[in-house]
PDB file of N, CA and C in Angstrom:
ATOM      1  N   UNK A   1     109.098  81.892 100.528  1.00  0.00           N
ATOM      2  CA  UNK A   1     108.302  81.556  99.360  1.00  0.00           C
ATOM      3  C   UNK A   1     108.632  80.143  98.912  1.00  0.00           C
ATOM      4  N   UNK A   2     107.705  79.128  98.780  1.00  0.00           N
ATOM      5  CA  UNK A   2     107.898  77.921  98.405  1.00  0.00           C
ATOM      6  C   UNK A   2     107.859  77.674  96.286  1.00  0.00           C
ATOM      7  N   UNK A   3     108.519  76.775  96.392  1.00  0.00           N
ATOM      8  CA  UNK A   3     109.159  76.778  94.939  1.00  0.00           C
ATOM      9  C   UNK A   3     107.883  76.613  94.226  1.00  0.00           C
ATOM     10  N   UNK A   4     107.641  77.231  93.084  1.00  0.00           N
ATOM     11  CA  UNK A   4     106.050  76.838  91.993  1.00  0.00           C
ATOM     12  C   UNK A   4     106.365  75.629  91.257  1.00  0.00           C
ATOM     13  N   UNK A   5     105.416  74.911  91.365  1.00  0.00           N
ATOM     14  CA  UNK A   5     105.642  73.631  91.004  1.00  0.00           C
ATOM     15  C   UNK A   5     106.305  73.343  89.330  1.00  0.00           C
ATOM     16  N   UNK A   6     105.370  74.422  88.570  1.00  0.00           N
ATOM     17  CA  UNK A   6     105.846  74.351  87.217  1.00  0.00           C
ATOM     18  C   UNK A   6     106.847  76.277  87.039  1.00  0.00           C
ATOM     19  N   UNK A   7     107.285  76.079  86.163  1.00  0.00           N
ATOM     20  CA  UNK A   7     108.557  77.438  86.152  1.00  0.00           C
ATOM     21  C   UNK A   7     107.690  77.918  85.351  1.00  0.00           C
ATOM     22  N   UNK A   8     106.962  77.707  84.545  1.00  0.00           N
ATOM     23  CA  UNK A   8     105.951  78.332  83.856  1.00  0.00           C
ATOM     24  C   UNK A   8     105.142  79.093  84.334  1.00  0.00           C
ATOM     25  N   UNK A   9     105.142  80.135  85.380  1.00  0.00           N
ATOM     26  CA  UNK A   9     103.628  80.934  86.083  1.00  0.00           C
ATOM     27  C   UNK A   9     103.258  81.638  85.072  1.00  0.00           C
ATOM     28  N   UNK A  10     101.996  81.610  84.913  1.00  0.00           N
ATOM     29  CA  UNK A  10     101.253  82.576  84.420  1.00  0.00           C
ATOM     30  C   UNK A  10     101.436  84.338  85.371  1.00  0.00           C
ATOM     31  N   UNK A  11     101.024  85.260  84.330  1.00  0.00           N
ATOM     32  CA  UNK A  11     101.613  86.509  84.171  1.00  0.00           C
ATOM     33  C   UNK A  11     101.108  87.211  85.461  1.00  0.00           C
ATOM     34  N   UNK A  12      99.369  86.826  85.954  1.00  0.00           N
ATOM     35  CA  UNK A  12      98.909  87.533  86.620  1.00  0.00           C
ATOM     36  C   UNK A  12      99.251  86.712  88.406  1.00  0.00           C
ATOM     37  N   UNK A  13      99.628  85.485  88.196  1.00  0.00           N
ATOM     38  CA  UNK A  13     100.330  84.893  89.434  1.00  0.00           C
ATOM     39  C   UNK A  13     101.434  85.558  89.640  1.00  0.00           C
ATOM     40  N   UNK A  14     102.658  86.083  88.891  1.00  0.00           N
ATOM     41  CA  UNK A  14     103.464  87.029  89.252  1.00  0.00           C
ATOM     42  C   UNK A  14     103.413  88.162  89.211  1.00  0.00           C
ATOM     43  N   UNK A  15     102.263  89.207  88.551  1.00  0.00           N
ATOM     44  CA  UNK A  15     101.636  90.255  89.353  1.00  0.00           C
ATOM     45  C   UNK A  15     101.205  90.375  90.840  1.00  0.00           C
ATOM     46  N   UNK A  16     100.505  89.742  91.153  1.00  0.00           N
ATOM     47  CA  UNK A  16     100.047  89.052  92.197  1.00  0.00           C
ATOM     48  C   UNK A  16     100.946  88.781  93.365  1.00  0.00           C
ATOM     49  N   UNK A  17     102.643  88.428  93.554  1.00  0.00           N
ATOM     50  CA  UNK A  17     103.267  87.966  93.999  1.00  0.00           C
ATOM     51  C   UNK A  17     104.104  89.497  94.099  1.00  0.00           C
ATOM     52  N   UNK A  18     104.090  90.692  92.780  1.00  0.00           N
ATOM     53  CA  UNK A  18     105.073  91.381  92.990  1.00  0.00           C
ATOM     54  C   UNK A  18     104.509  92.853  93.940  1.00  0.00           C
ATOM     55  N   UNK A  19     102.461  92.271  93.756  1.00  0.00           N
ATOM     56  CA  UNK A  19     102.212  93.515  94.387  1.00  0.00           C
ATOM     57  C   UNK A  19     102.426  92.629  95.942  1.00  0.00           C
ATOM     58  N   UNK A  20     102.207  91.710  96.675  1.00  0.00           N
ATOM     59  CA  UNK A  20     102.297  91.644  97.749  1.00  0.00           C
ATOM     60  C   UNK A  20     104.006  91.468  98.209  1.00  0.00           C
ATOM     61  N   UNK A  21     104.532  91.558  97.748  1.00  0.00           N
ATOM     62  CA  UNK A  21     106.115  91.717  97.594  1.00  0.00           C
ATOM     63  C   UNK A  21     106.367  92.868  98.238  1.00  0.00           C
ATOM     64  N   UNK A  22     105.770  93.904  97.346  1.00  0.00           N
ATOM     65  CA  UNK A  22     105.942  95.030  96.874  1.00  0.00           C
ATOM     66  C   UNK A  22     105.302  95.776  97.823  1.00  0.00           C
ATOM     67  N   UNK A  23     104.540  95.561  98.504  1.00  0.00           N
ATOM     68  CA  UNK A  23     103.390  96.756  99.589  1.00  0.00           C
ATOM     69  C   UNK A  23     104.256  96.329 100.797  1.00  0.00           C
ATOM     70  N   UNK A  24     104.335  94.678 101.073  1.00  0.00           N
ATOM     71  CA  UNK A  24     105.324  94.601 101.972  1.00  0.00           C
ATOM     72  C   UNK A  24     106.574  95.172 102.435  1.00  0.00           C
ATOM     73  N   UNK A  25     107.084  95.272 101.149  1.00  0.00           N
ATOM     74  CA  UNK A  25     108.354  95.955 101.173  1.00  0.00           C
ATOM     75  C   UNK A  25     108.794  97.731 101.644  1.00  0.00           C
ATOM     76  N   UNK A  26     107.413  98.312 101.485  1.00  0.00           N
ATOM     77  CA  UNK A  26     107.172 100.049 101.583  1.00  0.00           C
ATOM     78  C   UNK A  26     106.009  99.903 102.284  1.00  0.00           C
ATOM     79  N   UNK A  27     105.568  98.891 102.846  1.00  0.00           N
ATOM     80  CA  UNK A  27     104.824  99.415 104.428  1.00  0.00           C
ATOM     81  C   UNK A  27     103.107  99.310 103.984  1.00  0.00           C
ATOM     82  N   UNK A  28     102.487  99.476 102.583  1.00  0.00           N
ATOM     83  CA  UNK A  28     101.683  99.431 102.409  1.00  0.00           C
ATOM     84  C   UNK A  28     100.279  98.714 102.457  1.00  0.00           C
ATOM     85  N   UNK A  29      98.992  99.294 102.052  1.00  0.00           N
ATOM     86  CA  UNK A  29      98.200  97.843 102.147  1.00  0.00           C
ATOM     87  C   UNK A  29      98.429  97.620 100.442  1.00  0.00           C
ATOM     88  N   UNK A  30      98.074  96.309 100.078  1.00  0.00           N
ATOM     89  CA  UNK A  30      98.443  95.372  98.551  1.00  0.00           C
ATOM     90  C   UNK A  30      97.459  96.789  97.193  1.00  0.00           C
ATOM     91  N   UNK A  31      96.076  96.468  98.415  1.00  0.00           N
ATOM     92  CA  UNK A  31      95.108  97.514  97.406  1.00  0.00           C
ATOM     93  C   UNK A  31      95.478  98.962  97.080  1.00  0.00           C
ATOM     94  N   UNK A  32      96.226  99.660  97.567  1.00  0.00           N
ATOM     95  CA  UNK A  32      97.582 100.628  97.343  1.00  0.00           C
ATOM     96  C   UNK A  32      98.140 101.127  96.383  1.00  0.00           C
ATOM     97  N   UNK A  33      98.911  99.834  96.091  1.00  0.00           N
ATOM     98  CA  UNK A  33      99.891  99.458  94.911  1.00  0.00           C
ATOM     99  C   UNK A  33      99.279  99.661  93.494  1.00  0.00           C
ATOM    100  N   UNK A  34      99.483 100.545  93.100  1.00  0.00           N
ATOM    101  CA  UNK A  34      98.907 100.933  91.347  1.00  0.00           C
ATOM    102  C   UNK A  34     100.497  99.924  90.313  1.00  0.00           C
ATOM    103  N   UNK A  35      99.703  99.037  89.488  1.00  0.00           N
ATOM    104  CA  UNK A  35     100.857  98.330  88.997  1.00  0.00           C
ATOM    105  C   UNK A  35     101.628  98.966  87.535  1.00  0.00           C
ATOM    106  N   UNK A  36     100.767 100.621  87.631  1.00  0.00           N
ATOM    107  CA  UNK A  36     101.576 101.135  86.510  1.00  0.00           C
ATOM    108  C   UNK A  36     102.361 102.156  86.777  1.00  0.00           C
ATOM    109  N   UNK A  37     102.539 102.127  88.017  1.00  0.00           N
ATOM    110  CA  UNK A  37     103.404 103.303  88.788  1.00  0.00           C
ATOM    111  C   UNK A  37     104.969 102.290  88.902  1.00  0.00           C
ATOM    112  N   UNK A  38     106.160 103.611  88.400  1.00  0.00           N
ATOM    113  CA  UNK A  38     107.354 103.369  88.179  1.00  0.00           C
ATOM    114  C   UNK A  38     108.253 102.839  90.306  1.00  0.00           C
ATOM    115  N   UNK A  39     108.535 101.524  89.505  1.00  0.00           N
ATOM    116  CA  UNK A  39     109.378 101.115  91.431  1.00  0.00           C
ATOM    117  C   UNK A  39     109.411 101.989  92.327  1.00  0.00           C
ATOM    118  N   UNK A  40     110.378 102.752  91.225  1.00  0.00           N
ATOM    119  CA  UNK A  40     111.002 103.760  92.076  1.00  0.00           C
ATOM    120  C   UNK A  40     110.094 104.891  92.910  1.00  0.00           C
ATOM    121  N   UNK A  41     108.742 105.471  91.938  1.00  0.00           N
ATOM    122  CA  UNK A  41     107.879 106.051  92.618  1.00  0.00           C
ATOM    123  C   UNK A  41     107.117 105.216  93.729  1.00  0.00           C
ATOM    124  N   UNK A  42     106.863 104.040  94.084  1.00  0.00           N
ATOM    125  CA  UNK A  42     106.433 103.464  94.841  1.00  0.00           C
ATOM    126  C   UNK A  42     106.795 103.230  96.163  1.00  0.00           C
ATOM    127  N   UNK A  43     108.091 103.610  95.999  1.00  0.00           N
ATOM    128  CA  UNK A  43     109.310 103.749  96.862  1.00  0.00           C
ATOM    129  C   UNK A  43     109.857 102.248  97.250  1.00  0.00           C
ATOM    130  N   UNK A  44     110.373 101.796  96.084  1.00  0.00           N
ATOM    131  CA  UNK A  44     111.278 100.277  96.166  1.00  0.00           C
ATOM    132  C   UNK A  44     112.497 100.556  96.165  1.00  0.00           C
ATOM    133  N   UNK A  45     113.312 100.431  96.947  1.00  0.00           N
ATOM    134  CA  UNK A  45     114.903 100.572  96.916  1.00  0.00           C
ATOM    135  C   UNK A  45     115.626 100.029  96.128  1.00  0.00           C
ATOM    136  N   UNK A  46     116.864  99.753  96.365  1.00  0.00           N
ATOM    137  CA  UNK A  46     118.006  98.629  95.394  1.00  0.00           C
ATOM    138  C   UNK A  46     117.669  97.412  95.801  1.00  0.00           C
ATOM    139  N   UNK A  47     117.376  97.579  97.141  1.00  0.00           N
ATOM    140  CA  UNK A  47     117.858  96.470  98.353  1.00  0.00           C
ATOM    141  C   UNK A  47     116.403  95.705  97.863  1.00  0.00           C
ATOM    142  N   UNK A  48     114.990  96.301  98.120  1.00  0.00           N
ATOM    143  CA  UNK A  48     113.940  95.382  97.724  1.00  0.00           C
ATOM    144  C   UNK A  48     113.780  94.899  96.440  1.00  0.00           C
ATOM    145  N   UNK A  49     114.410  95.943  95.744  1.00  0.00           N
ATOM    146  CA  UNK A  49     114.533  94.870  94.081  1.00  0.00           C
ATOM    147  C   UNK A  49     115.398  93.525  94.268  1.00  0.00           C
ATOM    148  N   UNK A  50     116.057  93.931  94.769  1.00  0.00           N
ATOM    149  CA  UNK A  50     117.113  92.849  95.225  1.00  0.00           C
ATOM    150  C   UNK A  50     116.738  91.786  95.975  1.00  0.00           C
ATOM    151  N   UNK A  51     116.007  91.739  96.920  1.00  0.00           N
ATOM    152  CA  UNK A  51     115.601  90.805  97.711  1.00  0.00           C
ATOM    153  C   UNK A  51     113.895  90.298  96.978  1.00  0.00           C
ATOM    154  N   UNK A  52     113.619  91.354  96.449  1.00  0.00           N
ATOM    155  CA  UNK A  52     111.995  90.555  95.908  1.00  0.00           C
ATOM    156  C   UNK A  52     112.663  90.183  94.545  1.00  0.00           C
ATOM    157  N   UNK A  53     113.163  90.195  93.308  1.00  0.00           N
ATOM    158  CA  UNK A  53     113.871  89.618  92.629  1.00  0.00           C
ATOM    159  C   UNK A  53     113.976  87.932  92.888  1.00  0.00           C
ATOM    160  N   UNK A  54     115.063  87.930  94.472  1.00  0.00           N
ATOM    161  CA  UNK A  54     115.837  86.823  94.808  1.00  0.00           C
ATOM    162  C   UNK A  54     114.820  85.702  94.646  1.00  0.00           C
ATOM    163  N   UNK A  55     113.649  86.136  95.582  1.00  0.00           N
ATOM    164  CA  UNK A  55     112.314  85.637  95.636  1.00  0.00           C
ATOM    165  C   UNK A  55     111.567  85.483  94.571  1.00  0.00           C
ATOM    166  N   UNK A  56     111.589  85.851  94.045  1.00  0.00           N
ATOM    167  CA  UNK A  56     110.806  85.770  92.434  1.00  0.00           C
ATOM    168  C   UNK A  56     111.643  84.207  91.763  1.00  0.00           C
ATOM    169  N   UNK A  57     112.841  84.549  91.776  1.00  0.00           N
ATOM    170  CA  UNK A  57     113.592  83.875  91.067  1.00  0.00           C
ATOM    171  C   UNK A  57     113.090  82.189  91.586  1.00  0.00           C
ATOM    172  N   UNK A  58     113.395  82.517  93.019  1.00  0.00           N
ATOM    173  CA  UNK A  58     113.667  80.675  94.317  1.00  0.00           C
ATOM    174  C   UNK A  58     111.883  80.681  93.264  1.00  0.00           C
ATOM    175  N   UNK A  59     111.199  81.087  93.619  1.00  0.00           N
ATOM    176  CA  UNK A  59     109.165  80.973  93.329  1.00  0.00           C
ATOM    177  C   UNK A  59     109.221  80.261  92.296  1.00  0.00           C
ATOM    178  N   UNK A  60     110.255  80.748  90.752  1.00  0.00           N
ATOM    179  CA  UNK A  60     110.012  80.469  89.770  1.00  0.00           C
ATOM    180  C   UNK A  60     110.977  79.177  89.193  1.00  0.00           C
ATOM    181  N   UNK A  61     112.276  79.007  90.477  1.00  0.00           N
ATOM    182  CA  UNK A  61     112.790  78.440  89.877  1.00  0.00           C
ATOM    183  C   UNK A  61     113.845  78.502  88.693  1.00  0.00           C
ATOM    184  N   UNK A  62     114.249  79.641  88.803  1.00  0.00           N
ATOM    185  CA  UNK A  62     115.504  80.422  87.694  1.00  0.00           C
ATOM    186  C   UNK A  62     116.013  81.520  88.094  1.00  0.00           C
ATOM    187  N   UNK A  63     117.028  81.749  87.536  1.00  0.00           N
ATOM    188  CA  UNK A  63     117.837  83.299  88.311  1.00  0.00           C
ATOM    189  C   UNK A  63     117.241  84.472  87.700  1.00  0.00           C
ATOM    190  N   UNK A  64     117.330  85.567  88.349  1.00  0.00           N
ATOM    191  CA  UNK A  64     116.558  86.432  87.889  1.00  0.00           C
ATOM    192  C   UNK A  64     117.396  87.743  88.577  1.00  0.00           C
ATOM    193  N   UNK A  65     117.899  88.808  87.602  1.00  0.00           N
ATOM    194  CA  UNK A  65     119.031  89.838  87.466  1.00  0.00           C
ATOM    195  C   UNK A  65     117.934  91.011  88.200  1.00  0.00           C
ATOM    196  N   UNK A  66     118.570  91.764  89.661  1.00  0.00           N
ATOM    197  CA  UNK A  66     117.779  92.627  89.893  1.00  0.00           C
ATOM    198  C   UNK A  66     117.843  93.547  88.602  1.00  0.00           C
ATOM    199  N   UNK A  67     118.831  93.490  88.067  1.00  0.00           N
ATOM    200  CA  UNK A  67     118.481  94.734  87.028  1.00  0.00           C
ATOM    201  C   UNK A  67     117.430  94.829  86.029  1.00  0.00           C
ATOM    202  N   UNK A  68     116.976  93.612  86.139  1.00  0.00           N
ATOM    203  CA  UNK A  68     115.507  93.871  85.312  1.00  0.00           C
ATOM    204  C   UNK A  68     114.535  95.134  85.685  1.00  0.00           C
ATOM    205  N   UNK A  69     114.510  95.734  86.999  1.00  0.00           N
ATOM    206  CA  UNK A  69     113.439  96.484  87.299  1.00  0.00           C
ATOM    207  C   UNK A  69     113.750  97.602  86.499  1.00  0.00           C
ATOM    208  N   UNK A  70     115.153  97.529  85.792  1.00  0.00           N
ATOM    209  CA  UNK A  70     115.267  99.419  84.896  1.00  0.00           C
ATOM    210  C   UNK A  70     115.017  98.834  83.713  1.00  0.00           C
ATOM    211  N   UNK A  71     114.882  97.707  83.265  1.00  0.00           N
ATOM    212  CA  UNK A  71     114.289  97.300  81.754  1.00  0.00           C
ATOM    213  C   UNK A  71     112.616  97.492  81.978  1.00  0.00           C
ATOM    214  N   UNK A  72     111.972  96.864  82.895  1.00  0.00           N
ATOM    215  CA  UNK A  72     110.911  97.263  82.997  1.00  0.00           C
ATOM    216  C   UNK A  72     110.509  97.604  84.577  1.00  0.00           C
ATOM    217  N   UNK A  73     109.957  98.640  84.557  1.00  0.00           N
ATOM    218  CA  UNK A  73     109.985  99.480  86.098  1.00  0.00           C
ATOM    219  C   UNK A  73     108.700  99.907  86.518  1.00  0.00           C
ATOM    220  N   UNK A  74     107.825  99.112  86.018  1.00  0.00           N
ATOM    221  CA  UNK A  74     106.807  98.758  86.612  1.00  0.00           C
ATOM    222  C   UNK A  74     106.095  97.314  86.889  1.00  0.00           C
ATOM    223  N   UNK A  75     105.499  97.613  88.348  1.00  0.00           N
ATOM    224  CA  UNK A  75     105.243  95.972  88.518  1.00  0.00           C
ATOM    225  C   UNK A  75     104.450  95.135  87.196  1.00  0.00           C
ATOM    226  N   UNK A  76     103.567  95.839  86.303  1.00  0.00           N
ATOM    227  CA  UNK A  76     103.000  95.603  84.778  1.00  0.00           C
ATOM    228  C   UNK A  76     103.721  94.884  84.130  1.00  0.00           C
ATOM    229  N   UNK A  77     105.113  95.548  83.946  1.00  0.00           N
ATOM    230  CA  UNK A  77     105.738  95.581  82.795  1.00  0.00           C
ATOM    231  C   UNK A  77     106.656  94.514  83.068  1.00  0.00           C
ATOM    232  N   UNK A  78     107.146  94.450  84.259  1.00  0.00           N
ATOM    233  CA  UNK A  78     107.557  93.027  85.224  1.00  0.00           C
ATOM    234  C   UNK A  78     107.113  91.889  84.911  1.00  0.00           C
ATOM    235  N   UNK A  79     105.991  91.891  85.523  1.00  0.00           N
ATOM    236  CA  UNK A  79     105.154  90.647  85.524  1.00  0.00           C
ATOM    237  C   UNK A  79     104.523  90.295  83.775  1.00  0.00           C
ATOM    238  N   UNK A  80     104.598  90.807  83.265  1.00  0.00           N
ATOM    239  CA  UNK A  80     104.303  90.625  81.497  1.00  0.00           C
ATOM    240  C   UNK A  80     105.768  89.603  80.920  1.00  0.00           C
ATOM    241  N   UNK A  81     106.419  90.547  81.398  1.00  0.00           N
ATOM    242  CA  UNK A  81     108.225  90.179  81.076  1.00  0.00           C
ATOM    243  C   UNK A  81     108.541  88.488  81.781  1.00  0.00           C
ATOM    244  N   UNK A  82     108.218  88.720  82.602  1.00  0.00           N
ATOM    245  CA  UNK A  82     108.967  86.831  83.575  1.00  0.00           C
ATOM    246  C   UNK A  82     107.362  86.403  83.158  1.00  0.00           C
ATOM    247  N   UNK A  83     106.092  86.170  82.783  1.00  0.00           N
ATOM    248  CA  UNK A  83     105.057  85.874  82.306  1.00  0.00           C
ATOM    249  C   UNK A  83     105.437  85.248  80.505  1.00  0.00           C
ATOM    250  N   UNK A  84     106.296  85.701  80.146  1.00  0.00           N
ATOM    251  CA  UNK A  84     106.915  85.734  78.573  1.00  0.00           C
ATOM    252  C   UNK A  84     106.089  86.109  77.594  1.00  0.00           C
ATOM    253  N   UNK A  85     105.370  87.833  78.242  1.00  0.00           N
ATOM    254  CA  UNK A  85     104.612  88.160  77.515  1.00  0.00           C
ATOM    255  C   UNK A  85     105.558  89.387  76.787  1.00  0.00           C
ATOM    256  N   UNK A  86     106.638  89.939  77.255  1.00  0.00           N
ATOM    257  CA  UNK A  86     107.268  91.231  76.817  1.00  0.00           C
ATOM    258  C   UNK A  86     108.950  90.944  76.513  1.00  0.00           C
ATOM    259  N   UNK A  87     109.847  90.723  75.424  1.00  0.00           N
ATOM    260  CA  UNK A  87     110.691  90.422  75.621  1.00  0.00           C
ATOM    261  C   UNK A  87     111.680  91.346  76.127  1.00  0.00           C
ATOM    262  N   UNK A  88     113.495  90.721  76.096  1.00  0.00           N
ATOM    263  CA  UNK A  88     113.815  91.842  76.584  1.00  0.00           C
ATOM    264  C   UNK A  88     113.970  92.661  75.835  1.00  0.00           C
ATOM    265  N   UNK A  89     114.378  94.293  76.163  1.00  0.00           N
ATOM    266  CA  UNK A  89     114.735  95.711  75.155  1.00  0.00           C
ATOM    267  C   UNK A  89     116.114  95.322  74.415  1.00  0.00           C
ATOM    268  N   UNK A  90     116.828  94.248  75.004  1.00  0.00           N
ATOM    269  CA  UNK A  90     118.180  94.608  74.374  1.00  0.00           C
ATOM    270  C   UNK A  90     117.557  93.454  73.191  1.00  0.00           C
ATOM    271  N   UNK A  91     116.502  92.703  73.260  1.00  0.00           N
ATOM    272  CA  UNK A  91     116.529  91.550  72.214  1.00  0.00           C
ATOM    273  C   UNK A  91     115.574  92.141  70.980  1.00  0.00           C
ATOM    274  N   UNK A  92     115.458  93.429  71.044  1.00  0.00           N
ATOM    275  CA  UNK A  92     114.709  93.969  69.818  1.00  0.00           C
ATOM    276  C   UNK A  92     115.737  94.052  69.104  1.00  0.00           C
TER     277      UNK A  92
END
């Protein structure tokens, strides 16, 4: 994945990035991928949070904690969140 020019992506460019991530990762086709279905039902491991994360992060240009996928655990709720549409749960 080549670096995004601005760190700023808009929400539905990293939707976009987490469903083809994401179908890749469990074998699927992209059109598949329902983005309100939980990782884990989708069947994403540790290891692909981990490695599509890594990737997210190099794309965007900032580090990015696999553990985000149990703050939000859907690709939706993901891509809203690194979009800076959802903050985090611990910052309520």
């Amino acid at each position: 994945m080549a670096h995004r020019p601005d760190a700023e992506a808009d929400t539905e460019a990293i939707r976009a990035r987490l469903i083809e991530g994401i179908a890749r990762a469990v074998g699927v086709p992209p059109e598949r991928i329902d983005v309100d279905r939980p990782f884990m039902e989708l069947g994403v491991s540790s290891h692909d949070a981990t490695a599509l994360t890594g990737e997210l992060g190099v794309w965007l240009g900032r580090a990015i904690s696999p553990l985000v996928v149990w703050d939000f655990p859907t690709i939706d709720a993901l891509a809203r969140h690194l979009g800076g549409e959802l903050d985090s749960p611990l910052d309520a």
